[in-house]
N, C-alpha and C. Protein backbone atom coordinates (compact mmCIF):
# COMPACT_ATOMS: atom_id res chain seq x y z
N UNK A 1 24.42 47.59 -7.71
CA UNK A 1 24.24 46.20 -8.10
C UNK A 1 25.00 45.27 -7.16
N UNK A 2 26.09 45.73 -6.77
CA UNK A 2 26.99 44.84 -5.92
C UNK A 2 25.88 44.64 -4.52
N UNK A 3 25.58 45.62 -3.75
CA UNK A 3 25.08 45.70 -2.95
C UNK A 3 23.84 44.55 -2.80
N UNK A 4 23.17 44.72 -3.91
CA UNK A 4 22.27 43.71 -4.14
C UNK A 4 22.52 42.48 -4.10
N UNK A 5 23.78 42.08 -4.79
CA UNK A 5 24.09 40.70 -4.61
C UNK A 5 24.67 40.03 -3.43
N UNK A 6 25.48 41.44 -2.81
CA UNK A 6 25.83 40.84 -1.50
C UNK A 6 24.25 41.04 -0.47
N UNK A 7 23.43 41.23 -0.43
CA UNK A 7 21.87 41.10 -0.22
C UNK A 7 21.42 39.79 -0.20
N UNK A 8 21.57 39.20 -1.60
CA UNK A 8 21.09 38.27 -1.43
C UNK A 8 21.84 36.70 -1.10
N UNK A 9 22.89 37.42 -1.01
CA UNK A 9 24.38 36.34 -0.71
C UNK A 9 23.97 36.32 0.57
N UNK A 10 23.68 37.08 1.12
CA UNK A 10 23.52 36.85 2.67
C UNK A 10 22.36 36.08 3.52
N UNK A 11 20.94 36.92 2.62
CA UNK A 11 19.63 35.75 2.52
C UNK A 11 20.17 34.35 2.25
N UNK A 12 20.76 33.97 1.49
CA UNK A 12 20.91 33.00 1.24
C UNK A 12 22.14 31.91 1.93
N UNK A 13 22.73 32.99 2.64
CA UNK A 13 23.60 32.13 3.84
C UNK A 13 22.95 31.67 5.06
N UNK A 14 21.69 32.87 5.32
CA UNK A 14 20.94 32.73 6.32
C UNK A 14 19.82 31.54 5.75
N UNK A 15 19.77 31.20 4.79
CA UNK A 15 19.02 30.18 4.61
C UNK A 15 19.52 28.79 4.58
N UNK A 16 20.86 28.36 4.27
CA UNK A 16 21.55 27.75 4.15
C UNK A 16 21.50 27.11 5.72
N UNK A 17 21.94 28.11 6.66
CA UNK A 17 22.00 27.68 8.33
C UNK A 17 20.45 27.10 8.44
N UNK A 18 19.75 27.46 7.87
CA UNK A 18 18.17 27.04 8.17
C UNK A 18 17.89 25.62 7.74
N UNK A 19 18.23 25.62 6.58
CA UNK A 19 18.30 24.01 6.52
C UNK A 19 19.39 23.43 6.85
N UNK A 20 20.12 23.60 7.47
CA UNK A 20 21.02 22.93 8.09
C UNK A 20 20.74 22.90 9.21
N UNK A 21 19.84 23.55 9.55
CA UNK A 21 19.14 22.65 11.42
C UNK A 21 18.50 21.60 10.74
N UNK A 22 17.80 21.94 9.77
CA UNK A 22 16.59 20.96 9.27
C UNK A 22 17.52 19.52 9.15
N UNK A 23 18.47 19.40 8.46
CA UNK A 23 19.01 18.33 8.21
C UNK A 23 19.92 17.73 9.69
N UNK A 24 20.04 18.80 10.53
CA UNK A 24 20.66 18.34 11.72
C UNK A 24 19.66 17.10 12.40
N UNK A 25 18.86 18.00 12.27
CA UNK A 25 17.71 17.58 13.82
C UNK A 25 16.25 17.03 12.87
N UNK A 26 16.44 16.95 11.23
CA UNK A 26 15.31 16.26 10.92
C UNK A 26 14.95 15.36 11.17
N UNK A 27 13.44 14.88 11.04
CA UNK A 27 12.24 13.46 11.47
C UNK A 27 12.95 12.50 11.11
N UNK A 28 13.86 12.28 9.46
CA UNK A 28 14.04 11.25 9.16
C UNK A 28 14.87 11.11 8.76
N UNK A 29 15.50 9.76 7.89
CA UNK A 29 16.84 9.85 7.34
C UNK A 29 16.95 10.89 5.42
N UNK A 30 15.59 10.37 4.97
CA UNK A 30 15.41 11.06 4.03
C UNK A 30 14.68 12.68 4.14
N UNK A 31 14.67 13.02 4.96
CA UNK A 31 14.23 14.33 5.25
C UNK A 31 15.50 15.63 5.28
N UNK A 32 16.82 14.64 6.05
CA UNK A 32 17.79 14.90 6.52
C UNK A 32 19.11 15.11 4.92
N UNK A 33 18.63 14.21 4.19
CA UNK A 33 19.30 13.56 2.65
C UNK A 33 18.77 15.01 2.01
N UNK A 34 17.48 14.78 1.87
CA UNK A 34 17.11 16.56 0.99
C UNK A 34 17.38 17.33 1.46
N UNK A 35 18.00 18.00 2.82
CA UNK A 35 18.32 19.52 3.55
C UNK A 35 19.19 19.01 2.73
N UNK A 36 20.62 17.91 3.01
CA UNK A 36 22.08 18.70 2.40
C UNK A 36 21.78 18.80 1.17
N UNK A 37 21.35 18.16 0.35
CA UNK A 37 20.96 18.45 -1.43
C UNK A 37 20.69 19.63 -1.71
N UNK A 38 19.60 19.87 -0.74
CA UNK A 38 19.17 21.90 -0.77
C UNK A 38 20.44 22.67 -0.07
N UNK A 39 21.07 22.36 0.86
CA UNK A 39 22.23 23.22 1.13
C UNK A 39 23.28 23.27 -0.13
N UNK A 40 23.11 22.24 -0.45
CA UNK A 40 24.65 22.02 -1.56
C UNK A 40 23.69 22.54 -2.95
N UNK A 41 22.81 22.68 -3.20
CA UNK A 41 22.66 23.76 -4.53
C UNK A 41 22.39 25.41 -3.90
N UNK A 42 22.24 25.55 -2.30
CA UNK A 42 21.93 27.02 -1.80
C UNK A 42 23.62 27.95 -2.29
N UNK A 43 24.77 26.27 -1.76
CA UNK A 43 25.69 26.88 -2.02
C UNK A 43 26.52 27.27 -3.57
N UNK A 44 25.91 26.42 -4.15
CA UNK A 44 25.93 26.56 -5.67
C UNK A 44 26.39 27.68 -5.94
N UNK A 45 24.21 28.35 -5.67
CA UNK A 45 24.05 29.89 -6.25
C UNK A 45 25.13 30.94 -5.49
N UNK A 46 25.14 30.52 -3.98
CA UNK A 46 26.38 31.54 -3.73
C UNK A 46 27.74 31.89 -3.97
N UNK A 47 28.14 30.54 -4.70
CA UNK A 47 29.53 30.31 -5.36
C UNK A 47 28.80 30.99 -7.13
N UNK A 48 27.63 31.19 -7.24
CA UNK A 48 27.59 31.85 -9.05
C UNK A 48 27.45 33.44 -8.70
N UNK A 49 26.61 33.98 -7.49
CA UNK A 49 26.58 34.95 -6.87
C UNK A 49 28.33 35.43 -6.79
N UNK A 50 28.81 35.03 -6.31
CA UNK A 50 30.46 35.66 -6.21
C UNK A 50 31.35 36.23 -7.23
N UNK A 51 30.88 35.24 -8.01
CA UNK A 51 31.41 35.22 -9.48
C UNK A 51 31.44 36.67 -9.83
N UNK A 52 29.86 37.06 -9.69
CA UNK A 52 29.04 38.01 -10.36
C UNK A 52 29.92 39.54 -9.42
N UNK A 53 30.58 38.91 -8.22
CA UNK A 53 30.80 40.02 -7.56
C UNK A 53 32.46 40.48 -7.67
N UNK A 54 32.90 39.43 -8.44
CA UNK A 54 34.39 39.70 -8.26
C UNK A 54 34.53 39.48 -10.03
N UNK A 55 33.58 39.62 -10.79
CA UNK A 55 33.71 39.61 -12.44
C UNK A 55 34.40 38.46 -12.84
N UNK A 56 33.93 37.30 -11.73
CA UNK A 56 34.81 35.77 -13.13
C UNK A 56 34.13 35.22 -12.62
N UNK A 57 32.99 34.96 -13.65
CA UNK A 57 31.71 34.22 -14.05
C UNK A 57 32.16 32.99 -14.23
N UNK A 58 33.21 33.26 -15.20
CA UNK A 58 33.62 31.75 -16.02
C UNK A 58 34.34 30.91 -14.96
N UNK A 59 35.17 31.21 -14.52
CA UNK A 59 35.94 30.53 -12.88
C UNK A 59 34.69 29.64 -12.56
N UNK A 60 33.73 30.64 -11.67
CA UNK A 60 33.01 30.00 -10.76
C UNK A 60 31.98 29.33 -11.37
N UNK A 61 31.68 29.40 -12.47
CA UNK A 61 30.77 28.44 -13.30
C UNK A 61 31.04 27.10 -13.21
N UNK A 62 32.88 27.23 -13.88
CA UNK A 62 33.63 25.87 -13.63
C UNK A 62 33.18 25.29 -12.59
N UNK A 63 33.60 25.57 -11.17
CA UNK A 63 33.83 25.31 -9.50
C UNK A 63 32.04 24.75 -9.82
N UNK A 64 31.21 26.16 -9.86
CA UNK A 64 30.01 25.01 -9.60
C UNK A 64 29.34 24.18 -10.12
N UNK A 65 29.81 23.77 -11.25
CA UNK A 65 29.68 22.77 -12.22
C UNK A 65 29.88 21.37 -11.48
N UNK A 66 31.27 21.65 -10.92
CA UNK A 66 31.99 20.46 -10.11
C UNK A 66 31.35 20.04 -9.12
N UNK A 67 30.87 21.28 -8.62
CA UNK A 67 30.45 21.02 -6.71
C UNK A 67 28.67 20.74 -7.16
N UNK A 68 28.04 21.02 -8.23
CA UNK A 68 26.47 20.48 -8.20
C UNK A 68 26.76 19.49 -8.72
N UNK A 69 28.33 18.46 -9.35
CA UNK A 69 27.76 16.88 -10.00
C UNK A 69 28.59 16.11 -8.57
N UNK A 70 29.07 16.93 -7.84
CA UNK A 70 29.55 16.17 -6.44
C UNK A 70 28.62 16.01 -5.66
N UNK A 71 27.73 17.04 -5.72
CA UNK A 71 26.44 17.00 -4.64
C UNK A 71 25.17 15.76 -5.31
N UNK A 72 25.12 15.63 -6.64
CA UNK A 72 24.68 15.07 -7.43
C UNK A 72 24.82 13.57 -7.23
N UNK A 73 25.55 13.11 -7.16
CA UNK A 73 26.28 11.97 -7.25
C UNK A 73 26.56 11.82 -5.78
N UNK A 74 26.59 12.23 -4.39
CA UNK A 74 26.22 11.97 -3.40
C UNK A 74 25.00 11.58 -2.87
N UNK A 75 23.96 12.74 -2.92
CA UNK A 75 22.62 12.31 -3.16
C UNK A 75 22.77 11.16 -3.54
N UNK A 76 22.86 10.67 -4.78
CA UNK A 76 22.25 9.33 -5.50
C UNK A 76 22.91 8.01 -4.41
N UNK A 77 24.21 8.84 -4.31
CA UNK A 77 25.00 7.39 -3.54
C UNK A 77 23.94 7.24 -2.05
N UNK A 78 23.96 8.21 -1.56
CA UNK A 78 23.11 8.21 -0.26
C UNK A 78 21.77 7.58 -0.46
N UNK A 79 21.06 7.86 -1.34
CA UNK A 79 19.75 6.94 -1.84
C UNK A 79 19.50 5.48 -1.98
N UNK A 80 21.09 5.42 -2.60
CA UNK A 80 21.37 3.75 -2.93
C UNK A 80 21.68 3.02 -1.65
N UNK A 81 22.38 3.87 -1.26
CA UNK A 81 22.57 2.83 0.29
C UNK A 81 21.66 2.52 1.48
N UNK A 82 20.77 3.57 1.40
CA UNK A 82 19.81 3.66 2.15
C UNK A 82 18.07 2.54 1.32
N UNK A 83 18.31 2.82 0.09
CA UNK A 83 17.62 1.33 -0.10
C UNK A 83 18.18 -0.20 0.28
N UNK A 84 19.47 0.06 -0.10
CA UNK A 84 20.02 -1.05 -0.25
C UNK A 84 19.47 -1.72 1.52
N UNK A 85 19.60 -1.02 2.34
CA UNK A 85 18.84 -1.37 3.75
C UNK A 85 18.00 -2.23 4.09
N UNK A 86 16.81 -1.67 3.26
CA UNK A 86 15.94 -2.39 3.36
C UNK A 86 15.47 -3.74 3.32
């Protein structure tokens, strides 16, 4: 089981770098806004993935509780300012 999770801990790091070109070098400003949103919940699951690997679920539940209403609440701020532009 461990094996598995470090499996998909790793898919999922390698995906993480993937949209993080996307958001590097994306078309637009909002193209660029959804990669980190998708990086910052990729990293979520790998912070609930860990949990699962070192047996404290409850820890890292906390942590990503915190880090998806930080990512949460960035997004939105980034949205607002970027209307506010217009």
């Amino acid at each position: 089981m461990i094996d598995f999770l470090y499996g998909i801990g790793f898919g999922l790091c390698f995906l993480v770098l993937v949209v993080l070109y996307r958001g590097i070098f994306g078309p637009g400003v909002y193209n660029r806004i959804a990669a980190v949103s998708a990086v910052g919940t990729k990293t979520l699951i790998i912070l609930l993935i860990m949990g699962f690997i070192y047996n404290r679920v409850d820890m890292f539940i906390d942590i990503s509780m915190v880090y998806a209403l930080l990512n949460f609440v960035g997004t939105l701020a980034a949205a607002k300012y970027l209307e506010m532009e217009k």
